[in-house]
PDB file of N, CA and C in Angstrom:
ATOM      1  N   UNK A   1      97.328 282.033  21.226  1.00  0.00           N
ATOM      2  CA  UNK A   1      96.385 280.934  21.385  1.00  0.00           C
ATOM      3  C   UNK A   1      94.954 281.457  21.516  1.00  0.00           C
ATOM      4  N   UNK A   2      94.647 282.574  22.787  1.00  0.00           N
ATOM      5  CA  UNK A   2      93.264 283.194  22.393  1.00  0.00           C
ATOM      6  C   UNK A   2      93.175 283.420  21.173  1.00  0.00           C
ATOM      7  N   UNK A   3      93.994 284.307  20.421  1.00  0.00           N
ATOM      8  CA  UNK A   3      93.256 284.752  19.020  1.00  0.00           C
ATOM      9  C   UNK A   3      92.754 283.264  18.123  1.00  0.00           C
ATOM     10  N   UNK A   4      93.493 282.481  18.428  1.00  0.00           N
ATOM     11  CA  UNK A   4      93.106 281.324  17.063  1.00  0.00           C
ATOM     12  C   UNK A   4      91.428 280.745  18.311  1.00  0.00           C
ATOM     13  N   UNK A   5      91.397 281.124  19.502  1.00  0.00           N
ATOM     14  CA  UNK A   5      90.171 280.270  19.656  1.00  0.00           C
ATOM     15  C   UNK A   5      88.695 281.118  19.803  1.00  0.00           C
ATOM     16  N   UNK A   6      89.558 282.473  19.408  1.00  0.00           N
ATOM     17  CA  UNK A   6      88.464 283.677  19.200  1.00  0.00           C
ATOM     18  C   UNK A   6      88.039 283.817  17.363  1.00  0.00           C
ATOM     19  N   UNK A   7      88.992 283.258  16.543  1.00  0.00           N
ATOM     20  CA  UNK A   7      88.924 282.904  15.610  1.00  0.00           C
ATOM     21  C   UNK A   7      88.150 282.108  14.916  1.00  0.00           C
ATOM     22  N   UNK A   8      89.101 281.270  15.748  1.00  0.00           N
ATOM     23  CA  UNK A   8      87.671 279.555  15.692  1.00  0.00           C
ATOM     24  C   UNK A   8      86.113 280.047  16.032  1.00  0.00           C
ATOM     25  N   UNK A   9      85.993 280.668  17.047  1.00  0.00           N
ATOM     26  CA  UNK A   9      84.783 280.848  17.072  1.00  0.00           C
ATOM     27  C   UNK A   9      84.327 281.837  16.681  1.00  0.00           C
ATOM     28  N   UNK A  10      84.141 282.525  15.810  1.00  0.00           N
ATOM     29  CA  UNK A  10      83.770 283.666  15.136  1.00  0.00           C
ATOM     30  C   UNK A  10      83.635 283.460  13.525  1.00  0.00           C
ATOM     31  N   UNK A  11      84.198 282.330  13.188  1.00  0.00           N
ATOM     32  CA  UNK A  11      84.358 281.359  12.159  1.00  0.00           C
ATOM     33  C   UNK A  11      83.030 280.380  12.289  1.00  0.00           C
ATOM     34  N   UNK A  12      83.081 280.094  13.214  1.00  0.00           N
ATOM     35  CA  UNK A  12      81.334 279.027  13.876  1.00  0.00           C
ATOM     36  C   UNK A  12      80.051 279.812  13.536  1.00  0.00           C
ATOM     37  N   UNK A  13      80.268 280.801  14.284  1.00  0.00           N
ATOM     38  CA  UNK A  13      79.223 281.479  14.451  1.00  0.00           C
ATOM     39  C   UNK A  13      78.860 282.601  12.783  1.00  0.00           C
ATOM     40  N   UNK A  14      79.904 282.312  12.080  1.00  0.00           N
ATOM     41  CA  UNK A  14      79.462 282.899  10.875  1.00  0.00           C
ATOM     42  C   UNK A  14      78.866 281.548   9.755  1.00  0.00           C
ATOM     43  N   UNK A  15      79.317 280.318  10.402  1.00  0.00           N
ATOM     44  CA  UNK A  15      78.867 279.335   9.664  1.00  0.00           C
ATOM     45  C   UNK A  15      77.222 279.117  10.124  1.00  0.00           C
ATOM     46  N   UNK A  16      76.727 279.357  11.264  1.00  0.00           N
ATOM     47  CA  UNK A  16      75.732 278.878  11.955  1.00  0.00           C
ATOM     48  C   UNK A  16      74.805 280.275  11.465  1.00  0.00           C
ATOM     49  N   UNK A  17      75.323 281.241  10.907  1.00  0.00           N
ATOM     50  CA  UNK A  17      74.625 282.234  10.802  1.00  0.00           C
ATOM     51  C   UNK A  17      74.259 281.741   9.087  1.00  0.00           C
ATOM     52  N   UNK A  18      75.263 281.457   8.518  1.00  0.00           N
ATOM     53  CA  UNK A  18      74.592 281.116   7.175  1.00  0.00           C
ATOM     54  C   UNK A  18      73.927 279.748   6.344  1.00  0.00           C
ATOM     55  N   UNK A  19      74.200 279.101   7.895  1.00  0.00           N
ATOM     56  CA  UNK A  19      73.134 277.999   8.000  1.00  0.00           C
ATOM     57  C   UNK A  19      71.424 278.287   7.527  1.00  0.00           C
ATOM     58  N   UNK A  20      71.446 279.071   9.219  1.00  0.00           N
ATOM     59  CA  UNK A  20      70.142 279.834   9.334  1.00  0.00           C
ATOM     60  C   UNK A  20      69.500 280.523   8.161  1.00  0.00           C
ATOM     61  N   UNK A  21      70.499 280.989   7.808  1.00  0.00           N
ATOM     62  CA  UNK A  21      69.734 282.167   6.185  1.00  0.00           C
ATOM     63  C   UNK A  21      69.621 281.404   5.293  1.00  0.00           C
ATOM     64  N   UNK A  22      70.209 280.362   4.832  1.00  0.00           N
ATOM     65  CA  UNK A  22      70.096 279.195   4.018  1.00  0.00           C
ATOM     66  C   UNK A  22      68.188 278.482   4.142  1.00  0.00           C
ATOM     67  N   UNK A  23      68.615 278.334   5.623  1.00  0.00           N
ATOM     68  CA  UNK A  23      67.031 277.591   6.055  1.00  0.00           C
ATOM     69  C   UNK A  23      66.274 278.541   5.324  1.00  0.00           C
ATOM     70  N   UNK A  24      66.095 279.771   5.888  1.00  0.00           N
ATOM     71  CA  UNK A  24      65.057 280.754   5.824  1.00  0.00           C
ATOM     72  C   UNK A  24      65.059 281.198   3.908  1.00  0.00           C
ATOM     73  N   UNK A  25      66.194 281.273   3.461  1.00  0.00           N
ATOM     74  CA  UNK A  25      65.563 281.249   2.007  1.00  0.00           C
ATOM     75  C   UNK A  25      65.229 279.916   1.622  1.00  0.00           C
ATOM     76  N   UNK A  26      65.292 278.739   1.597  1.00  0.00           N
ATOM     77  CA  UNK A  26      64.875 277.394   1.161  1.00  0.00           C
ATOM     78  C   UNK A  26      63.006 277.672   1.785  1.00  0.00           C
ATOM     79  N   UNK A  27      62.641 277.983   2.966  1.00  0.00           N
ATOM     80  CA  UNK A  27      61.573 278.484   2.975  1.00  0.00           C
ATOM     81  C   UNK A  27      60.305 279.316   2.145  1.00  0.00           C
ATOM     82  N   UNK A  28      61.652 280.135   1.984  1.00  0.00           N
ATOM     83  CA  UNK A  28      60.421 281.092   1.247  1.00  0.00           C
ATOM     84  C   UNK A  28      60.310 280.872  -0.111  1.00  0.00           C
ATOM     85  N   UNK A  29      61.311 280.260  -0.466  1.00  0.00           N
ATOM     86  CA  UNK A  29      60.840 279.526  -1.879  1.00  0.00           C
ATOM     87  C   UNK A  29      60.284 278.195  -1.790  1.00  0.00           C
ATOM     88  N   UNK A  30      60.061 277.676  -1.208  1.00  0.00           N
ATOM     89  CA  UNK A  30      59.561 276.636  -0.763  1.00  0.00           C
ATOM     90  C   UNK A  30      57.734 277.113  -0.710  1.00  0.00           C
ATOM     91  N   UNK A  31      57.629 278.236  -0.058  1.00  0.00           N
ATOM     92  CA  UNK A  31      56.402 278.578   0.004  1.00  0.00           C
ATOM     93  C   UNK A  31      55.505 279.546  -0.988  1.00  0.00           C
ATOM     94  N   UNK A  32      56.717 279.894  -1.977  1.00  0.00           N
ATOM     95  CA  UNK A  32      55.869 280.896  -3.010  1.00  0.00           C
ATOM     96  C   UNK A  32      56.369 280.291  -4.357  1.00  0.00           C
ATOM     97  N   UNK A  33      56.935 279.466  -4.475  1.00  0.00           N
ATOM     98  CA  UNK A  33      57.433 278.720  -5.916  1.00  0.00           C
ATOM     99  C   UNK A  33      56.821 277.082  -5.938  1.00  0.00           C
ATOM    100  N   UNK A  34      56.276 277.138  -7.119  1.00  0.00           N
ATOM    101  CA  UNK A  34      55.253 275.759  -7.591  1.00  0.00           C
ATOM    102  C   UNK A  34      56.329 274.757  -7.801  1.00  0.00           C
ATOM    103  N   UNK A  35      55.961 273.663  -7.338  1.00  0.00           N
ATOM    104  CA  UNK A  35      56.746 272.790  -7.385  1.00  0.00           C
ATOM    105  C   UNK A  35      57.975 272.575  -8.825  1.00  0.00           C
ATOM    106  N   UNK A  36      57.037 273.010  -9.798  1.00  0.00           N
ATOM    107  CA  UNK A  36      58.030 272.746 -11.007  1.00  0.00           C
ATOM    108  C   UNK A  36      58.758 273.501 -11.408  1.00  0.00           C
ATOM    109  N   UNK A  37      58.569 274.702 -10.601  1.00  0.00           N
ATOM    110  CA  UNK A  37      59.549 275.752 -10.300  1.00  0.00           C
ATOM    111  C   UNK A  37      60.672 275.547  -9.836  1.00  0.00           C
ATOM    112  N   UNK A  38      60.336 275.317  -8.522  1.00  0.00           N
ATOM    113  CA  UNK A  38      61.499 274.453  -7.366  1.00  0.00           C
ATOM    114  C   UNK A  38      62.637 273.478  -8.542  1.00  0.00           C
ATOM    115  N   UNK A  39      61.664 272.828  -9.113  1.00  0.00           N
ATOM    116  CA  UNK A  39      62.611 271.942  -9.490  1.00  0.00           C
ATOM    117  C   UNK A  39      63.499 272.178 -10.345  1.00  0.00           C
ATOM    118  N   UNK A  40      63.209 273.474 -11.448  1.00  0.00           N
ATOM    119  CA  UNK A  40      63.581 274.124 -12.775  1.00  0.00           C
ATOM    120  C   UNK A  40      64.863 274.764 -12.164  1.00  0.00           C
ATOM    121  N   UNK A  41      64.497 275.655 -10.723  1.00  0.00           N
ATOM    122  CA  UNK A  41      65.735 276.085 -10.552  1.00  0.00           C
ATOM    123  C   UNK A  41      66.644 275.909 -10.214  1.00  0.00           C
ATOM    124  N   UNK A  42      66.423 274.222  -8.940  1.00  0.00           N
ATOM    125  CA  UNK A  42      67.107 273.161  -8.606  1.00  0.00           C
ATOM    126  C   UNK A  42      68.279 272.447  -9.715  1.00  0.00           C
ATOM    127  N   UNK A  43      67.701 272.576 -10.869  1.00  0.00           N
ATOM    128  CA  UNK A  43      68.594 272.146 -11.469  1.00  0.00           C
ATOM    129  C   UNK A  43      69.648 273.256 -12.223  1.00  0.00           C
ATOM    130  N   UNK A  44      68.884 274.349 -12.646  1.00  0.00           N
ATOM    131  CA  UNK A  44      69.218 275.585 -13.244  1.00  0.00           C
ATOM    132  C   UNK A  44      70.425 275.912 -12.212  1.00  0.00           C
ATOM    133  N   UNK A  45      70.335 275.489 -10.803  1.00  0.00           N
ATOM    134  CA  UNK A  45      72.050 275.943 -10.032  1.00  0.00           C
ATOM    135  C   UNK A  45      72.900 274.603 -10.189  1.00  0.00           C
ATOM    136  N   UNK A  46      72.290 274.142 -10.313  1.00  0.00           N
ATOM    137  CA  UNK A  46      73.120 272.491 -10.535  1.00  0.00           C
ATOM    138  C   UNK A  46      74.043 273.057 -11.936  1.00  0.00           C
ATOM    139  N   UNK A  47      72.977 273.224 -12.966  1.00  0.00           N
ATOM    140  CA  UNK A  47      73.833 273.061 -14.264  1.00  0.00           C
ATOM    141  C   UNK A  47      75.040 274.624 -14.400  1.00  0.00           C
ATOM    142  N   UNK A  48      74.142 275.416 -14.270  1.00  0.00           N
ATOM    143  CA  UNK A  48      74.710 276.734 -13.616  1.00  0.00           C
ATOM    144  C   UNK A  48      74.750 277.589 -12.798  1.00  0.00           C
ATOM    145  N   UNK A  49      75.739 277.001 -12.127  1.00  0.00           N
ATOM    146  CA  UNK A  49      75.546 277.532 -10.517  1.00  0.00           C
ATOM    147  C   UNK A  49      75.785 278.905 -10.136  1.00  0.00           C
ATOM    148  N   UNK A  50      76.345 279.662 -10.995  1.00  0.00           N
ATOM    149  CA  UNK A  50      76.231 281.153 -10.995  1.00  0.00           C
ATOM    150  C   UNK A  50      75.032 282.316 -11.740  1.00  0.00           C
ATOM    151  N   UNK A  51      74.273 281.573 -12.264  1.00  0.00           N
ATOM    152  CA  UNK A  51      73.080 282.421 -13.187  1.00  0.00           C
ATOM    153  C   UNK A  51      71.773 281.489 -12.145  1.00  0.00           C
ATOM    154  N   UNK A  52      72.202 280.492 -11.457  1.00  0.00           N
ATOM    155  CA  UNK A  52      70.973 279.648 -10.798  1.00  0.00           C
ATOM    156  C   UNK A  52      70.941 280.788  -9.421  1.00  0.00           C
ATOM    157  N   UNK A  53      72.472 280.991  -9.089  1.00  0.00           N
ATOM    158  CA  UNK A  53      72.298 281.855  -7.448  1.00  0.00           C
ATOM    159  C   UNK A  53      71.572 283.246  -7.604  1.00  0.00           C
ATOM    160  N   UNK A  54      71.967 283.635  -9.216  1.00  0.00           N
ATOM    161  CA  UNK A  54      71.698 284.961  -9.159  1.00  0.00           C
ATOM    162  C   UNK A  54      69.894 284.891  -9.217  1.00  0.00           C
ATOM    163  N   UNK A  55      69.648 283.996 -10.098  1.00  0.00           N
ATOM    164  CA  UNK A  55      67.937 284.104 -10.542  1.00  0.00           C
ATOM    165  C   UNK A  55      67.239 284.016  -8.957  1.00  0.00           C
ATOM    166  N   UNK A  56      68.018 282.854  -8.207  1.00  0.00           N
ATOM    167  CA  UNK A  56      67.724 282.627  -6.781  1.00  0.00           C
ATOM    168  C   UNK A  56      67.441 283.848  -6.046  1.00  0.00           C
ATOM    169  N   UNK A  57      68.362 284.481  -5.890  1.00  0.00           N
ATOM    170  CA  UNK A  57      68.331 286.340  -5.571  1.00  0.00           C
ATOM    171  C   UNK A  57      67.611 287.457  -6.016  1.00  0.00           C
ATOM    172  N   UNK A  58      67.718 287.134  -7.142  1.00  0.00           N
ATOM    173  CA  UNK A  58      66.363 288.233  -7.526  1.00  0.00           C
ATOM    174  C   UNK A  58      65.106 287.575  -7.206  1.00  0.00           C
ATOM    175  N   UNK A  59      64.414 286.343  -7.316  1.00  0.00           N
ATOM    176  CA  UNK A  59      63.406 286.115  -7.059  1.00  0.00           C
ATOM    177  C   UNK A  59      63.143 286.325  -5.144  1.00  0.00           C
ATOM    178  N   UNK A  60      64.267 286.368  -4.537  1.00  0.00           N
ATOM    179  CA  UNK A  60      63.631 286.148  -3.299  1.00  0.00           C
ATOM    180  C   UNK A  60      63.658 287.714  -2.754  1.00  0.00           C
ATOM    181  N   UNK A  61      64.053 288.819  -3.399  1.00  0.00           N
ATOM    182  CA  UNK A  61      64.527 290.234  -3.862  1.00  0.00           C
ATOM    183  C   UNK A  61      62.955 290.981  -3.953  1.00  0.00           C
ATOM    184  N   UNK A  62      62.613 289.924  -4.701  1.00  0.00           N
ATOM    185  CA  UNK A  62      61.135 290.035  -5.280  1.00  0.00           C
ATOM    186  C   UNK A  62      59.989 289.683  -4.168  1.00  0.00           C
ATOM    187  N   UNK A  63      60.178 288.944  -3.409  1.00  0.00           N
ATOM    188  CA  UNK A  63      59.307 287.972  -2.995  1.00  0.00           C
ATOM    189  C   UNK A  63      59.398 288.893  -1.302  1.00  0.00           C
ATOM    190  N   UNK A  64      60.897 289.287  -1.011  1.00  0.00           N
ATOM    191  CA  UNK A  64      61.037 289.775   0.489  1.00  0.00           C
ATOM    192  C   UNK A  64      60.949 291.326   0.421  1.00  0.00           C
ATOM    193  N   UNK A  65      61.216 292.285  -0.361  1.00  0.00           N
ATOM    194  CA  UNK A  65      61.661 293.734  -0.634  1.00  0.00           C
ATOM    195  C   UNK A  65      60.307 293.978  -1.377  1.00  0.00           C
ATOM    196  N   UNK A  66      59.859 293.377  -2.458  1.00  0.00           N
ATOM    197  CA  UNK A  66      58.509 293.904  -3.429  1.00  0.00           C
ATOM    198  C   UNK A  66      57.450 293.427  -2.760  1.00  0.00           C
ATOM    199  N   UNK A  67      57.212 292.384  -2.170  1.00  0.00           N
ATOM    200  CA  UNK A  67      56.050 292.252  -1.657  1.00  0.00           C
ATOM    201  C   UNK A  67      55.258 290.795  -2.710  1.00  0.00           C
ATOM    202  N   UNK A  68      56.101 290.433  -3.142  1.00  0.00           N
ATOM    203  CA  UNK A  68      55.682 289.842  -4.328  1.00  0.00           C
ATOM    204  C   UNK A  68      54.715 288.176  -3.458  1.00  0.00           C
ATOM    205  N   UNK A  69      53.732 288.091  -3.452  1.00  0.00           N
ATOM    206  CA  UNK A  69      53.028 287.047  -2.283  1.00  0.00           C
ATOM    207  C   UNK A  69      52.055 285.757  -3.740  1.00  0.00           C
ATOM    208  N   UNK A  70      52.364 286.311  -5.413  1.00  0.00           N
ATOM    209  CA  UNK A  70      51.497 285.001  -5.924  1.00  0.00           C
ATOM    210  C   UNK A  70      52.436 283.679  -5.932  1.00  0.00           C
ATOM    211  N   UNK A  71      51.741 282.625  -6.897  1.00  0.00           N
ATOM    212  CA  UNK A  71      52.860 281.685  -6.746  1.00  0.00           C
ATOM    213  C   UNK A  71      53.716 281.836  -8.014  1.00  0.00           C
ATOM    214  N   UNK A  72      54.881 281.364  -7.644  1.00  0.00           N
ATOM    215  CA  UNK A  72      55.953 282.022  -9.309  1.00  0.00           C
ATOM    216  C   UNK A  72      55.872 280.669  -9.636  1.00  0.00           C
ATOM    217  N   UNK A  73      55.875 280.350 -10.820  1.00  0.00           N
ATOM    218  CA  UNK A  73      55.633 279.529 -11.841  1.00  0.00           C
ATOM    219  C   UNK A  73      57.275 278.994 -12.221  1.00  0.00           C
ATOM    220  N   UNK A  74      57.521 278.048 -13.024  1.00  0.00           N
ATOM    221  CA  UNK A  74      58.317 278.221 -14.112  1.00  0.00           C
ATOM    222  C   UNK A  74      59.057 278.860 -14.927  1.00  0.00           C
ATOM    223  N   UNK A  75      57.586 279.310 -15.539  1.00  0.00           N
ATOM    224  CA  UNK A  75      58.106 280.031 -16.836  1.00  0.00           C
ATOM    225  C   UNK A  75      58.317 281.329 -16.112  1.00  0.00           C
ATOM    226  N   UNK A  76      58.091 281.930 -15.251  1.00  0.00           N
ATOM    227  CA  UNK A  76      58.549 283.209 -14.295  1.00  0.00           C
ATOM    228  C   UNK A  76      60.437 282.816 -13.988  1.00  0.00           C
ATOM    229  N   UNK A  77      60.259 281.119 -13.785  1.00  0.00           N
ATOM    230  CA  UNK A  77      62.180 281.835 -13.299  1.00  0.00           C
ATOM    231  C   UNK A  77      62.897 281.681 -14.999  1.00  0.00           C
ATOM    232  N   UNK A  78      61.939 280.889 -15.748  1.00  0.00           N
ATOM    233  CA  UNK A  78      62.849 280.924 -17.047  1.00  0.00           C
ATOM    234  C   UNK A  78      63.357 282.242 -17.531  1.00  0.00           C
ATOM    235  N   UNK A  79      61.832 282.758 -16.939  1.00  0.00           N
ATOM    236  CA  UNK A  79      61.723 284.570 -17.861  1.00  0.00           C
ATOM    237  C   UNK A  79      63.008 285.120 -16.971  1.00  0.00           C
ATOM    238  N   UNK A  80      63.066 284.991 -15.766  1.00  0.00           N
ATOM    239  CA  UNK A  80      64.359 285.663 -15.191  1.00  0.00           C
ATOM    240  C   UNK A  80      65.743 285.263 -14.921  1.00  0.00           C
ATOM    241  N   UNK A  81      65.911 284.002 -15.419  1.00  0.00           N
ATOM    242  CA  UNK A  81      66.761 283.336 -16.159  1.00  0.00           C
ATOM    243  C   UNK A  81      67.312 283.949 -17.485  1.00  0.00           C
ATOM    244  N   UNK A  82      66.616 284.177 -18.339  1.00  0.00           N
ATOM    245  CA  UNK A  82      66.646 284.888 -19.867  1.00  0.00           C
ATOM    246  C   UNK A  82      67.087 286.526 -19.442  1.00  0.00           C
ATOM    247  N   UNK A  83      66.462 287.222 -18.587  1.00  0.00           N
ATOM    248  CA  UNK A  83      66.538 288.194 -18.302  1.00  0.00           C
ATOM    249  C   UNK A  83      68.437 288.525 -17.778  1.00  0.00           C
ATOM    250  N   UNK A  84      68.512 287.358 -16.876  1.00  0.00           N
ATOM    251  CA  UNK A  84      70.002 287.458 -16.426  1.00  0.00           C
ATOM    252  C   UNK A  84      71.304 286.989 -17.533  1.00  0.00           C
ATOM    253  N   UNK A  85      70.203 286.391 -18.268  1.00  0.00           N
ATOM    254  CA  UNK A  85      71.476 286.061 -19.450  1.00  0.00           C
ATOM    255  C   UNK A  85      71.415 286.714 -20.610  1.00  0.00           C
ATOM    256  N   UNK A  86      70.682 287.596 -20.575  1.00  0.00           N
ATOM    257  CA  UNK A  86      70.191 289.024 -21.849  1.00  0.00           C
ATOM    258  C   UNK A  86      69.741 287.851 -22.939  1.00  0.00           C
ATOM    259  N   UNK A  87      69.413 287.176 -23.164  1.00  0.00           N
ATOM    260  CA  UNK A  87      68.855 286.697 -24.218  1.00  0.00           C
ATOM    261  C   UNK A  87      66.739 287.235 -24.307  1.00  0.00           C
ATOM    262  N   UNK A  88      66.809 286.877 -25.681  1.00  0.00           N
ATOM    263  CA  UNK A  88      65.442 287.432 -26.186  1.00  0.00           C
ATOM    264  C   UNK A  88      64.659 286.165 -25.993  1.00  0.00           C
ATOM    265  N   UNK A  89      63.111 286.396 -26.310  1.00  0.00           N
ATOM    266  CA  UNK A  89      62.645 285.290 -26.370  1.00  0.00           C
ATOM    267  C   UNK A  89      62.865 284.617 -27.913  1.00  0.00           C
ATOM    268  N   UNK A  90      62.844 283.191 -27.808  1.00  0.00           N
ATOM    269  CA  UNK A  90      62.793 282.535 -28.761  1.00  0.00           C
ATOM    270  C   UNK A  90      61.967 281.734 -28.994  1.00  0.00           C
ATOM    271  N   UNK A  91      61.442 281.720 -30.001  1.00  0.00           N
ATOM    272  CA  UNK A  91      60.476 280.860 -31.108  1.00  0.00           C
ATOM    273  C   UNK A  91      60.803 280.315 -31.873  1.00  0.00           C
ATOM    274  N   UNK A  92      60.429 278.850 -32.308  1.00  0.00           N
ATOM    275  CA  UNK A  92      60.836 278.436 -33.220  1.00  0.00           C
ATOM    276  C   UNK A  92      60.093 277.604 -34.194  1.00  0.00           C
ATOM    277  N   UNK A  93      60.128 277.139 -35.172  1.00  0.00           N
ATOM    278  CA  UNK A  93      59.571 276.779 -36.568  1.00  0.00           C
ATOM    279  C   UNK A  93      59.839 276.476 -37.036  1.00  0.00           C
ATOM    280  N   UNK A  94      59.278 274.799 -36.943  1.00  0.00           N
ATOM    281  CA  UNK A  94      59.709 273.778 -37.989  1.00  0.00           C
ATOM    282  C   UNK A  94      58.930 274.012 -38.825  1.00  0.00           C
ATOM    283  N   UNK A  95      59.449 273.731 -40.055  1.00  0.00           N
ATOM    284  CA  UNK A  95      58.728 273.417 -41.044  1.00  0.00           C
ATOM    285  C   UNK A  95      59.719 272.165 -42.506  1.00  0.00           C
ATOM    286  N   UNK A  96      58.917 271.625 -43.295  1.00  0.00           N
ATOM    287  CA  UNK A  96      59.546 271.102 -44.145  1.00  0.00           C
ATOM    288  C   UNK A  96      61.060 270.289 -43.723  1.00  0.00           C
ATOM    289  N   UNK A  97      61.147 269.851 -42.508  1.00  0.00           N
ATOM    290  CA  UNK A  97      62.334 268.965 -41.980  1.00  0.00           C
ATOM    291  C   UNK A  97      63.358 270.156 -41.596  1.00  0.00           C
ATOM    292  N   UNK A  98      62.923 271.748 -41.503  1.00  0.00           N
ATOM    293  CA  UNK A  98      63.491 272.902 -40.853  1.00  0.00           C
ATOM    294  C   UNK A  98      63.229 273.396 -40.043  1.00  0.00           C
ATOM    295  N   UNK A  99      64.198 273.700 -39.025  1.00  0.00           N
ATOM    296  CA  UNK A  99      63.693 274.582 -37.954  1.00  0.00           C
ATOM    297  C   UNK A  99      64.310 275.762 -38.124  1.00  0.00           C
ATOM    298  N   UNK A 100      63.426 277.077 -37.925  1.00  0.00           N
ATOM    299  CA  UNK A 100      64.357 278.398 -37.880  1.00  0.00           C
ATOM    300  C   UNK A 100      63.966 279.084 -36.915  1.00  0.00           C
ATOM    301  N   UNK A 101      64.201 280.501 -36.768  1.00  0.00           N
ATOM    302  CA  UNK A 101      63.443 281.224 -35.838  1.00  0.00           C
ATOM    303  C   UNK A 101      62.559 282.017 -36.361  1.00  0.00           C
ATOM    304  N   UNK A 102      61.819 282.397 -35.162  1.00  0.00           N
ATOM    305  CA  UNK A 102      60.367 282.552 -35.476  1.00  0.00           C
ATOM    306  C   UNK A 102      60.048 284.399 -36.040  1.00  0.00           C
ATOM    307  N   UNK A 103      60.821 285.003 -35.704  1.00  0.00           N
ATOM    308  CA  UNK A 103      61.514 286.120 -36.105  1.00  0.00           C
ATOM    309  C   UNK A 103      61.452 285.995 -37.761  1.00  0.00           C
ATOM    310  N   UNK A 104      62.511 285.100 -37.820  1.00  0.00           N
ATOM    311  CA  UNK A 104      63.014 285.090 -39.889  1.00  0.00           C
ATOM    312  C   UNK A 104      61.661 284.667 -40.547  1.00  0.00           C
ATOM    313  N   UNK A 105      61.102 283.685 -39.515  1.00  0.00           N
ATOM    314  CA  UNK A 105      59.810 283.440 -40.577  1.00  0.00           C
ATOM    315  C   UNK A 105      58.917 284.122 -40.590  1.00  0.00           C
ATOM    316  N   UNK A 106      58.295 284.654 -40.021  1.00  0.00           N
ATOM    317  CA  UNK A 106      57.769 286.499 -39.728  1.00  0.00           C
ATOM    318  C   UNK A 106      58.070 287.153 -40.723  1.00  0.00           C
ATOM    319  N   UNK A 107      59.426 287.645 -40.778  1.00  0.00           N
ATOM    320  CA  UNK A 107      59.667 288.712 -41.845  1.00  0.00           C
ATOM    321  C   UNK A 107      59.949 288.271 -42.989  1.00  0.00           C
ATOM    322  N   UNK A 108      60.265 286.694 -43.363  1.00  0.00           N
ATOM    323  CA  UNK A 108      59.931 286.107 -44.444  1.00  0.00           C
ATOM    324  C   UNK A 108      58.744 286.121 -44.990  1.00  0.00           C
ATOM    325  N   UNK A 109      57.668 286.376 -44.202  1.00  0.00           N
ATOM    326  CA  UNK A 109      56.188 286.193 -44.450  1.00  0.00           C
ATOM    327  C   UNK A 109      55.905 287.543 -44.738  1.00  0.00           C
ATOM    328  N   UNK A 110      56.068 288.589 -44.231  1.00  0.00           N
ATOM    329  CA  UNK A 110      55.801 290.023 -44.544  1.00  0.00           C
ATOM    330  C   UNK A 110      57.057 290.050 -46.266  1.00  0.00           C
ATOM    331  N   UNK A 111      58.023 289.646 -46.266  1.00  0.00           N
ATOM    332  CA  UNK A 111      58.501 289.906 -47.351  1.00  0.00           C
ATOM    333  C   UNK A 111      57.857 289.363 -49.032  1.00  0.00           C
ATOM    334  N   UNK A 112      57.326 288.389 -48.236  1.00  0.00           N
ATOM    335  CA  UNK A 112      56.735 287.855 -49.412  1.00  0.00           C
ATOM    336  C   UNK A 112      55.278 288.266 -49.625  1.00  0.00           C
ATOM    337  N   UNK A 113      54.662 288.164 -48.750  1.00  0.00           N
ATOM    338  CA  UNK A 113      53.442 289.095 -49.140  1.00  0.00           C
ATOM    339  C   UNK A 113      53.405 290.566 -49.317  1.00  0.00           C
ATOM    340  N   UNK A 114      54.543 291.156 -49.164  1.00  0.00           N
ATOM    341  CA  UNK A 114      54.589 292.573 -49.573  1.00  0.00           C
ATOM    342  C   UNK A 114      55.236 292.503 -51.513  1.00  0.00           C
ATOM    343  N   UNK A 115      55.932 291.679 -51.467  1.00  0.00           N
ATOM    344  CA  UNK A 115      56.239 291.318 -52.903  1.00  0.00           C
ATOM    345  C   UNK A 115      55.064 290.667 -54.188  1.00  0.00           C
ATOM    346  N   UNK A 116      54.030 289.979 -53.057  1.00  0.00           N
ATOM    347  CA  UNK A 116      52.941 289.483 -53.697  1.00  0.00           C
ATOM    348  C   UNK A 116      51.676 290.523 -54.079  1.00  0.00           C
ATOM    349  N   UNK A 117      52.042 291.383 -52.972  1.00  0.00           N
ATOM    350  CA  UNK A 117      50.694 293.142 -53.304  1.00  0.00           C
ATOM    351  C   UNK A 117      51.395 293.733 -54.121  1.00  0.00           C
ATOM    352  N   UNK A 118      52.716 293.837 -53.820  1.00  0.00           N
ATOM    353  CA  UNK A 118      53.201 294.570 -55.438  1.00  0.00           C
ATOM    354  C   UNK A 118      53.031 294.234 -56.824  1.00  0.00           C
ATOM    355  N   UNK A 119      53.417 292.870 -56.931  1.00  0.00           N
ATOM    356  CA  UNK A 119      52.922 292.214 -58.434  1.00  0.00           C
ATOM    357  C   UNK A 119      51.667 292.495 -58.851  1.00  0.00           C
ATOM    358  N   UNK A 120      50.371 292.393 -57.906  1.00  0.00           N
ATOM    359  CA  UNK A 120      49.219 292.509 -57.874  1.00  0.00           C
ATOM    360  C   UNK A 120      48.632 293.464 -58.651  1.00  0.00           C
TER     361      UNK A 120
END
């Protein structure tokens, strides 16, 4: 019977402990992330709640260990968003009722003007 009420409470006190750390990171992002930040990543754990905790972690990684004191933006958790999901940046380009990437049309553009100095 002690053990289950030494249990019980050691069980409390690990809940009340990650209460507290909960508070204290909702804080500090609270105080160094722009509102549309907040909200980007708010949803970014909503939709994915395992690439949202991790971006969550490195930014506050950043913010408590680096010293990191500007305000993070957006496009800062997108960038570390992208970063956690190895993807590149992407561009894109409509044109003519097409969209491609911004990459192909680049080297579409060098291909053809390198074909156009040659004829020349």
């Amino acid at each position: 019977m002690a053990e289950l009420v030494a249990r019980e409470k050691k069980m409390k006190e690990q809940k009340e402990k990650q209460e507290k750390t909960d508070v204290e990171r909702t804080k500090l992002l609270q105080r160094f992330l722009a509102v549309d930040a907040i909200d980007y990543l708010s949803s970014l754990k909503n939709n994915e709640p395992h690439i949202g905790k991790r971006v969550e972690d490195i930014i506050l990684y950043l913010i408590v260990y680096r010293g990191l004191r500007q305000t993070i933006t957006q496009l800062d958790i997108r960038y570390v968003e992208r970063q956690v999901k190895g993807e590149g940046p992407k561009i894109r380009v409509q044109r003519d009722g097409e969209t491609s990437d911004f990459g192909a049309y680049v080297r579409e553009a060098i291909k053809e003007s390198s074909n156009n100095s040659n004829n020349d």
